[in-house]
N, C-alpha and C. Protein backbone atom coordinates (compact mmCIF):
# COMPACT_ATOMS: atom_id res chain seq x y z
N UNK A 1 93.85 151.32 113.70
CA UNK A 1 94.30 149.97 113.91
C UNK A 1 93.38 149.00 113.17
N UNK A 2 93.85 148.27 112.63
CA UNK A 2 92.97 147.24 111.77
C UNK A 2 92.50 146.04 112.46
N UNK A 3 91.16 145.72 112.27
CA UNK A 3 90.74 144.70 113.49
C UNK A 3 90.97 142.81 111.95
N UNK A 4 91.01 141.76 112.69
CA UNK A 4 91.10 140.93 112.37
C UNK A 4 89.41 140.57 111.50
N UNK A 5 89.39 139.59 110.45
CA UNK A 5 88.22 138.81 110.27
C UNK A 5 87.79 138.35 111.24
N UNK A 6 88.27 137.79 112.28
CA UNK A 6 87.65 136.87 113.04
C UNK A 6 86.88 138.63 114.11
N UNK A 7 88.02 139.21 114.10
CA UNK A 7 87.25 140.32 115.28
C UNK A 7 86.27 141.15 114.49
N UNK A 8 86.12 140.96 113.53
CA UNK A 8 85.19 141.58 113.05
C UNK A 8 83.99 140.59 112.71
N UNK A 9 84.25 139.38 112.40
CA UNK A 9 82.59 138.57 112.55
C UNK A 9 82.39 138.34 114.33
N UNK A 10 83.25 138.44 115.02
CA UNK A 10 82.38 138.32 116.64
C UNK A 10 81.58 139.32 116.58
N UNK A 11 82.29 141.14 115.99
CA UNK A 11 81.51 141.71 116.72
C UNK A 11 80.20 142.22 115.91
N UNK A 12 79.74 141.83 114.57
CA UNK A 12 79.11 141.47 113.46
C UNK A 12 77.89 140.70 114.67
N UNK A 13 78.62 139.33 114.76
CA UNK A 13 77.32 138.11 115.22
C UNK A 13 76.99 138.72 116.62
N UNK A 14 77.40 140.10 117.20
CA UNK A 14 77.15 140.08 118.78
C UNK A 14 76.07 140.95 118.03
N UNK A 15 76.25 141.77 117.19
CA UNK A 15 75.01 142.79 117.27
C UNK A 15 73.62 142.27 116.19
N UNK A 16 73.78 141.26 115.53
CA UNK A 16 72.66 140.26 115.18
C UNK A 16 72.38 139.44 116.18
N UNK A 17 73.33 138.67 116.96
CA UNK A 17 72.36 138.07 118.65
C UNK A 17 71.56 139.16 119.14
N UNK A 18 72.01 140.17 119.42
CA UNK A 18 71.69 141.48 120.58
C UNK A 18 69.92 141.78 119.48
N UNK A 19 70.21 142.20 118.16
CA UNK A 19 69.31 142.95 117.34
C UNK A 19 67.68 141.67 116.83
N UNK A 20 68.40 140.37 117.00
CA UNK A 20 67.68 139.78 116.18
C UNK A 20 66.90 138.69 117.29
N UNK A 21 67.80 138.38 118.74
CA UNK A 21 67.57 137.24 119.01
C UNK A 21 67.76 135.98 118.95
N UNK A 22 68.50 135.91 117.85
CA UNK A 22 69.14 134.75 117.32
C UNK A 22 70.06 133.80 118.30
N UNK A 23 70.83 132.83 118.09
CA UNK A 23 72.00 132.20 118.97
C UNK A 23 72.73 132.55 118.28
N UNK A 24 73.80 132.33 118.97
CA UNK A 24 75.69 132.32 118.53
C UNK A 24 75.57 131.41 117.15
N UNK A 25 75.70 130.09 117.44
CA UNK A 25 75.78 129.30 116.48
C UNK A 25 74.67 129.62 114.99
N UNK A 26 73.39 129.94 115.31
CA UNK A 26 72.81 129.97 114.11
C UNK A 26 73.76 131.26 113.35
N UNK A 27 74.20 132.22 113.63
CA UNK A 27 74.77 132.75 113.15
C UNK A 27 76.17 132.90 112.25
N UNK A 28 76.24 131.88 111.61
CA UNK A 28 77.46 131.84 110.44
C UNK A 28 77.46 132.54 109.20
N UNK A 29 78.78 132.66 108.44
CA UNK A 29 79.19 133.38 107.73
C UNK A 29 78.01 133.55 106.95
N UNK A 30 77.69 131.90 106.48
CA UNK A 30 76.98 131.37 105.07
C UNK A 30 75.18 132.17 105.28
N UNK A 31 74.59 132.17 106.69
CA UNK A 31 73.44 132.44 107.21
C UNK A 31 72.85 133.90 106.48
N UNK A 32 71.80 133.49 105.66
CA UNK A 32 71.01 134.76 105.72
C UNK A 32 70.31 135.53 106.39
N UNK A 33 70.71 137.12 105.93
CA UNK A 33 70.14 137.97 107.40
C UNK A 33 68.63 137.78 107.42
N UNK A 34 67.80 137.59 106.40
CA UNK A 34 66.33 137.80 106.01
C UNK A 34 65.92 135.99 106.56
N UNK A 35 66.51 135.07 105.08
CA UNK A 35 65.68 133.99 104.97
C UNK A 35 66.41 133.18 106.53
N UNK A 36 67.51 133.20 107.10
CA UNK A 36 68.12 132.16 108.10
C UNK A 36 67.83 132.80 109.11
N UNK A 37 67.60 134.21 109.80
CA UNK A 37 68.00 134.56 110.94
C UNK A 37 66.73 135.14 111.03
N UNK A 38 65.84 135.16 110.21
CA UNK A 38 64.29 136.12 110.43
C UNK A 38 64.47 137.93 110.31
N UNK A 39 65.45 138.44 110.32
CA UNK A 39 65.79 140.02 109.91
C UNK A 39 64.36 140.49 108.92
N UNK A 40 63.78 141.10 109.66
CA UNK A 40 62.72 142.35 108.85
C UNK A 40 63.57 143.40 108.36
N UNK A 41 62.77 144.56 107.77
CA UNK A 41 63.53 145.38 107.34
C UNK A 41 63.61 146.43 108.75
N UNK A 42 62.63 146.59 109.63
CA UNK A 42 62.70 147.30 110.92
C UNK A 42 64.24 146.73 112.04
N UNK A 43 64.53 145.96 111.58
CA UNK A 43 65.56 145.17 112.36
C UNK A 43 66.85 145.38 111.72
N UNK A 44 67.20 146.09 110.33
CA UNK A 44 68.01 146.44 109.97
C UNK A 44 68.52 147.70 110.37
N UNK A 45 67.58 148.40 110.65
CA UNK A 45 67.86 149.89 111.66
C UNK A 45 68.36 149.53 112.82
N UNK A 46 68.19 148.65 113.64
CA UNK A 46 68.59 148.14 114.68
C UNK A 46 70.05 147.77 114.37
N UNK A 47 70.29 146.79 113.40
CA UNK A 47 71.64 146.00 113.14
C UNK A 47 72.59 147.30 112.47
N UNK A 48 71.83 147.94 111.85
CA UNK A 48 73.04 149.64 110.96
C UNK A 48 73.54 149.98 112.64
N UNK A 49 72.35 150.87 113.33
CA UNK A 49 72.87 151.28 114.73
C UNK A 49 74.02 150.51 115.66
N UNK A 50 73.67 149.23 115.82
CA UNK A 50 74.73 148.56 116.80
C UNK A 50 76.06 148.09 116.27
N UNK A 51 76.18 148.12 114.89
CA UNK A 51 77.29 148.05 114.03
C UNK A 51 78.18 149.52 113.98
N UNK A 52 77.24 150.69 113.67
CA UNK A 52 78.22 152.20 113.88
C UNK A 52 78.52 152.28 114.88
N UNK A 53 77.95 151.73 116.01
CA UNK A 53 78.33 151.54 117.88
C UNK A 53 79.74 150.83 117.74
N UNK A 54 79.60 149.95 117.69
CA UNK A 54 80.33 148.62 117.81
C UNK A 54 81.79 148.85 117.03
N UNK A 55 81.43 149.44 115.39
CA UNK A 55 82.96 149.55 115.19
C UNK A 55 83.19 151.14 114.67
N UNK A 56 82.30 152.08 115.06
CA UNK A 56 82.19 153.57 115.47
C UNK A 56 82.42 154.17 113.86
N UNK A 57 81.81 153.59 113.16
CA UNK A 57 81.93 153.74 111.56
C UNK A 57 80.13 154.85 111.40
N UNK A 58 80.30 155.51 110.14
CA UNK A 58 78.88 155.75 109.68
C UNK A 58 78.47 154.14 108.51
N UNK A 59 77.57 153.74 108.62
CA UNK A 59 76.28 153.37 107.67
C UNK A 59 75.65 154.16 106.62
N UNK A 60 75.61 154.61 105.66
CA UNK A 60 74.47 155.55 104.93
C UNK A 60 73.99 154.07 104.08
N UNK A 61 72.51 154.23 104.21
CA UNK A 61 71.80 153.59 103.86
C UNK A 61 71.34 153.40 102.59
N UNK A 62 72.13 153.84 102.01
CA UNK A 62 72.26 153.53 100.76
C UNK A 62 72.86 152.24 100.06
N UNK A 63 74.20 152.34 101.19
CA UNK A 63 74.93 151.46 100.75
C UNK A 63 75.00 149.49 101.10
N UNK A 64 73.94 149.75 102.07
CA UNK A 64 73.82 148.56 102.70
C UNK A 64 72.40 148.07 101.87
N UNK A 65 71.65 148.88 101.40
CA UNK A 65 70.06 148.88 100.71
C UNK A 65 70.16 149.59 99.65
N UNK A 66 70.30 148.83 98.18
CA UNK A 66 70.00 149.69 97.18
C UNK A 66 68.85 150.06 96.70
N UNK A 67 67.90 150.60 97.40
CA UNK A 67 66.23 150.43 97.40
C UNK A 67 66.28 151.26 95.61
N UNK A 68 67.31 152.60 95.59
CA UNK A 68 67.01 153.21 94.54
C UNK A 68 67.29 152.59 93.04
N UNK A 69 68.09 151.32 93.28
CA UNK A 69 68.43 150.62 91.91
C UNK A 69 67.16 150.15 91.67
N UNK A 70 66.62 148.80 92.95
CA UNK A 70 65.77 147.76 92.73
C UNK A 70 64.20 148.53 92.71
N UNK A 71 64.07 150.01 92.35
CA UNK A 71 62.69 150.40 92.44
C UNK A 71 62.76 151.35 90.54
N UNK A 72 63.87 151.28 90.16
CA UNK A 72 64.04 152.42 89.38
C UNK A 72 64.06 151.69 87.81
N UNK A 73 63.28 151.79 86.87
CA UNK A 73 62.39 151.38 85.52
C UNK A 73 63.96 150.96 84.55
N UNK A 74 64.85 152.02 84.76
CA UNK A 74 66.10 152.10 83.77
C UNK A 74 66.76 150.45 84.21
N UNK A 75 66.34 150.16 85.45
CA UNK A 75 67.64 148.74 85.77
C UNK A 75 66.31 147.35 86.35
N UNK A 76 65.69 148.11 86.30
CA UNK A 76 64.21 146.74 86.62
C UNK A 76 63.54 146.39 85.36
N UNK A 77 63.12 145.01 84.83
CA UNK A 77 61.95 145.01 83.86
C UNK A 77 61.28 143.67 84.33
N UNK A 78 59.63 144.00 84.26
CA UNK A 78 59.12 143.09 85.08
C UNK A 78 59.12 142.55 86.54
N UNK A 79 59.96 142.76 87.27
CA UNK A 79 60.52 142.46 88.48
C UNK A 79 61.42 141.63 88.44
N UNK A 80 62.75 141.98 87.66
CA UNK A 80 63.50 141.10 87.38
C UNK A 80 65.04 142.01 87.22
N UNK A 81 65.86 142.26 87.93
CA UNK A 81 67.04 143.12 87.72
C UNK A 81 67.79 142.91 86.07
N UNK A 82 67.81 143.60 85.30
CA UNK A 82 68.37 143.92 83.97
C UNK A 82 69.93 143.51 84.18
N UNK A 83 70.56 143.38 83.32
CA UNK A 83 72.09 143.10 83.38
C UNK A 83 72.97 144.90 83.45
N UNK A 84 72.21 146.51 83.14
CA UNK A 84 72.57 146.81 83.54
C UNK A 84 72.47 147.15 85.19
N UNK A 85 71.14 146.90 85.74
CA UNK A 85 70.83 146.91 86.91
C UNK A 85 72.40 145.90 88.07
N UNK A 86 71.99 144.86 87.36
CA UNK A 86 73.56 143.95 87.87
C UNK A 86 74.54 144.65 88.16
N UNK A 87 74.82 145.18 86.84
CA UNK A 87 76.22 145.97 86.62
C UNK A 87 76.25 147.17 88.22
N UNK A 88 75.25 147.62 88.22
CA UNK A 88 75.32 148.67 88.98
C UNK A 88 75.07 148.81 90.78
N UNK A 89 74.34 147.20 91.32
CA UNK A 89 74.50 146.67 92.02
C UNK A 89 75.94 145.90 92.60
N UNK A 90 76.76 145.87 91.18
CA UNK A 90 77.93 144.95 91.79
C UNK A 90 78.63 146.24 91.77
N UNK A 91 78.63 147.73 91.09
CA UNK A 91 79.21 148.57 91.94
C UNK A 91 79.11 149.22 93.31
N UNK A 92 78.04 148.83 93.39
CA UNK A 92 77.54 149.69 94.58
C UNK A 92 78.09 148.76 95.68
N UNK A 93 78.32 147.48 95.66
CA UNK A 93 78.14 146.24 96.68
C UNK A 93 79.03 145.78 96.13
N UNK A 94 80.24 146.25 96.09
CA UNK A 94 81.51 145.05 95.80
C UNK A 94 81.92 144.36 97.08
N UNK A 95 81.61 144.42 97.85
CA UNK A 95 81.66 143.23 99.18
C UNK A 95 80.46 142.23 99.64
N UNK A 96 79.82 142.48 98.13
CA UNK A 96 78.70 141.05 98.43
C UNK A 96 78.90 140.30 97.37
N UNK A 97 78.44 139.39 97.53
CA UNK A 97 78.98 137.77 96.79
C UNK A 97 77.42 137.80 95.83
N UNK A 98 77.40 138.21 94.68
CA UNK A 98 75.68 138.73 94.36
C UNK A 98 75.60 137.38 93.32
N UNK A 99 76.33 136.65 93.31
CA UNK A 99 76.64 135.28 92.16
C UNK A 99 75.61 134.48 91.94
N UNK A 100 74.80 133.94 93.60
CA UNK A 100 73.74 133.59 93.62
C UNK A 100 72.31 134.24 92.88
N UNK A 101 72.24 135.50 93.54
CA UNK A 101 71.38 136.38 92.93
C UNK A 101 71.24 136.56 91.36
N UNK A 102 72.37 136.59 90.37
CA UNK A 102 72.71 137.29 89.20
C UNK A 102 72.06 135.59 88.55
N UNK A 103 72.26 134.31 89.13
CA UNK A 103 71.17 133.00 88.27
C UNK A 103 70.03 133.51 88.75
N UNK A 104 68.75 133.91 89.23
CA UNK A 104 67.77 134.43 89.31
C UNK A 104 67.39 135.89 89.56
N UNK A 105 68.07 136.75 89.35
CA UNK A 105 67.74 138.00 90.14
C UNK A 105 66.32 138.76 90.12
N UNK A 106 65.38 138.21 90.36
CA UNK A 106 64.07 138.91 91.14
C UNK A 106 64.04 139.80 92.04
N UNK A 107 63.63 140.40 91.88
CA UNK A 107 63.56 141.73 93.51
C UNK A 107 63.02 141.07 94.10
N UNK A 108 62.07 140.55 94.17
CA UNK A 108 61.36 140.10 95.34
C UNK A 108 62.81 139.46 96.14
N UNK A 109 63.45 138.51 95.40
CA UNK A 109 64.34 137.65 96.69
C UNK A 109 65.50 138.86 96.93
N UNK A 110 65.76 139.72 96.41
CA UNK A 110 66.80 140.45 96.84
C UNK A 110 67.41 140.52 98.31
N UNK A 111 66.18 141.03 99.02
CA UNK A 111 66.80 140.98 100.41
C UNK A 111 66.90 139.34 100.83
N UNK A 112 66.83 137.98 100.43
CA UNK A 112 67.29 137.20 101.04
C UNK A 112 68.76 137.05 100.28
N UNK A 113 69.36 137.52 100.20
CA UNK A 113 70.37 137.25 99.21
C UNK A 113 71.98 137.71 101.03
N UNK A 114 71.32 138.73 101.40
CA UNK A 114 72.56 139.12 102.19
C UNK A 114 72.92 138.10 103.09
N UNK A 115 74.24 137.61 103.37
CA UNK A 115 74.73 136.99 104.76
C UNK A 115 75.43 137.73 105.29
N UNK A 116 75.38 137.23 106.78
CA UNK A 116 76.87 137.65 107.62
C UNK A 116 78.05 137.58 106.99
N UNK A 117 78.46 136.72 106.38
CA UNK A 117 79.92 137.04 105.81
C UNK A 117 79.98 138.47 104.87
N UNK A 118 78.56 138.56 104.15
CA UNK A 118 78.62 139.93 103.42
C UNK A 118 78.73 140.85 104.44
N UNK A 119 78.22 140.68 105.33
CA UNK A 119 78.15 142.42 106.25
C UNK A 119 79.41 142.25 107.14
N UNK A 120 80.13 140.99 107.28
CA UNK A 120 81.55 141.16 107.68
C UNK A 120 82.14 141.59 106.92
N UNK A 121 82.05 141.25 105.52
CA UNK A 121 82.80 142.61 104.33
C UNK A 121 83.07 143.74 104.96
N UNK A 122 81.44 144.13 104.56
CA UNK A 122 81.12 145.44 104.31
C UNK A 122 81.48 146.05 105.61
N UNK A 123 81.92 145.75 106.87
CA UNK A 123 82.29 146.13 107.95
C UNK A 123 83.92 146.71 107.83
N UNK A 124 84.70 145.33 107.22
CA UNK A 124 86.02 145.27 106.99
C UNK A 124 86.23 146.17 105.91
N UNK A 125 85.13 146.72 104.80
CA UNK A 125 85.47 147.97 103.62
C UNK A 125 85.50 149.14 104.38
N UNK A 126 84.92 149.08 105.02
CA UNK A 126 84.62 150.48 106.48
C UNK A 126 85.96 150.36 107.56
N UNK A 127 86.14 149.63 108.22
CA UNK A 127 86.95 149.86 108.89
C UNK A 127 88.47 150.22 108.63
N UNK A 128 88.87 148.64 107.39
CA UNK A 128 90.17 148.94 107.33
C UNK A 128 90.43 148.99 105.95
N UNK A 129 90.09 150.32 105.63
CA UNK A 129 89.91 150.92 104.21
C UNK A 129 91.31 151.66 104.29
């Protein structure tokens, strides 16, 4: 059965309240998981778990963290993602909005780049695939 956008960002923002502490309201689409909501990377294990709970999907961690693009010489130079690095990030993550990222793409900001509306995607590529 296919759940709605809207039923899928409630149950998105219940397991970032539950994981992070956060309020209801700070939690919108636009909100970053890192720079708006305080998300460490220990807190993403938390948010993968209550999300495979919640809409009884697997996570492989790959796909939510491309640690192996943003560490690997062929798609990094300087600390700066390459245009094929891009290329291969926007395959991996076609349910993130990387538009922002691709005018500066630094690793360092990488992880502030994700919002809730991305991981309501990436929920909705999982569920009602």
């Amino acid at each position: 059965m296919a759940l709605s956008e809207d039923e899928i960002f409630t149950k998105v923002q219940e397991a970032l309240v539950d994981a992070l502490g956060v309020d209801d309201d700070e939690t919108t689409r636009d909100a970053t998981l890192v720079g708006d909501l305080g998300a460490e990377s220990i807190d993403f294990l938390d948010i993968v778990f209550k999300l495979e709970k919640a809409f009884d999907i697997q996570i492989p961690r790959e796909e939510l963290s491309p640690e192996d693009i943003l560490t690997n010489s062929q798609y990094v130079q300087d600390g700066v993602v390459t245009a094929d690095g891009m290329a291969e990030l926007k395959k991996r993550m076609p349910w993130a909005d990387l538009s922002k990222f691709q005018e500066n793409p630094r690793v360092q900001d990488f992880g502030n780049l994700l919002t809730v509306g991305d991981l309501c995607n990436y929920v909705d590529s999982k569920v009602n695939q």
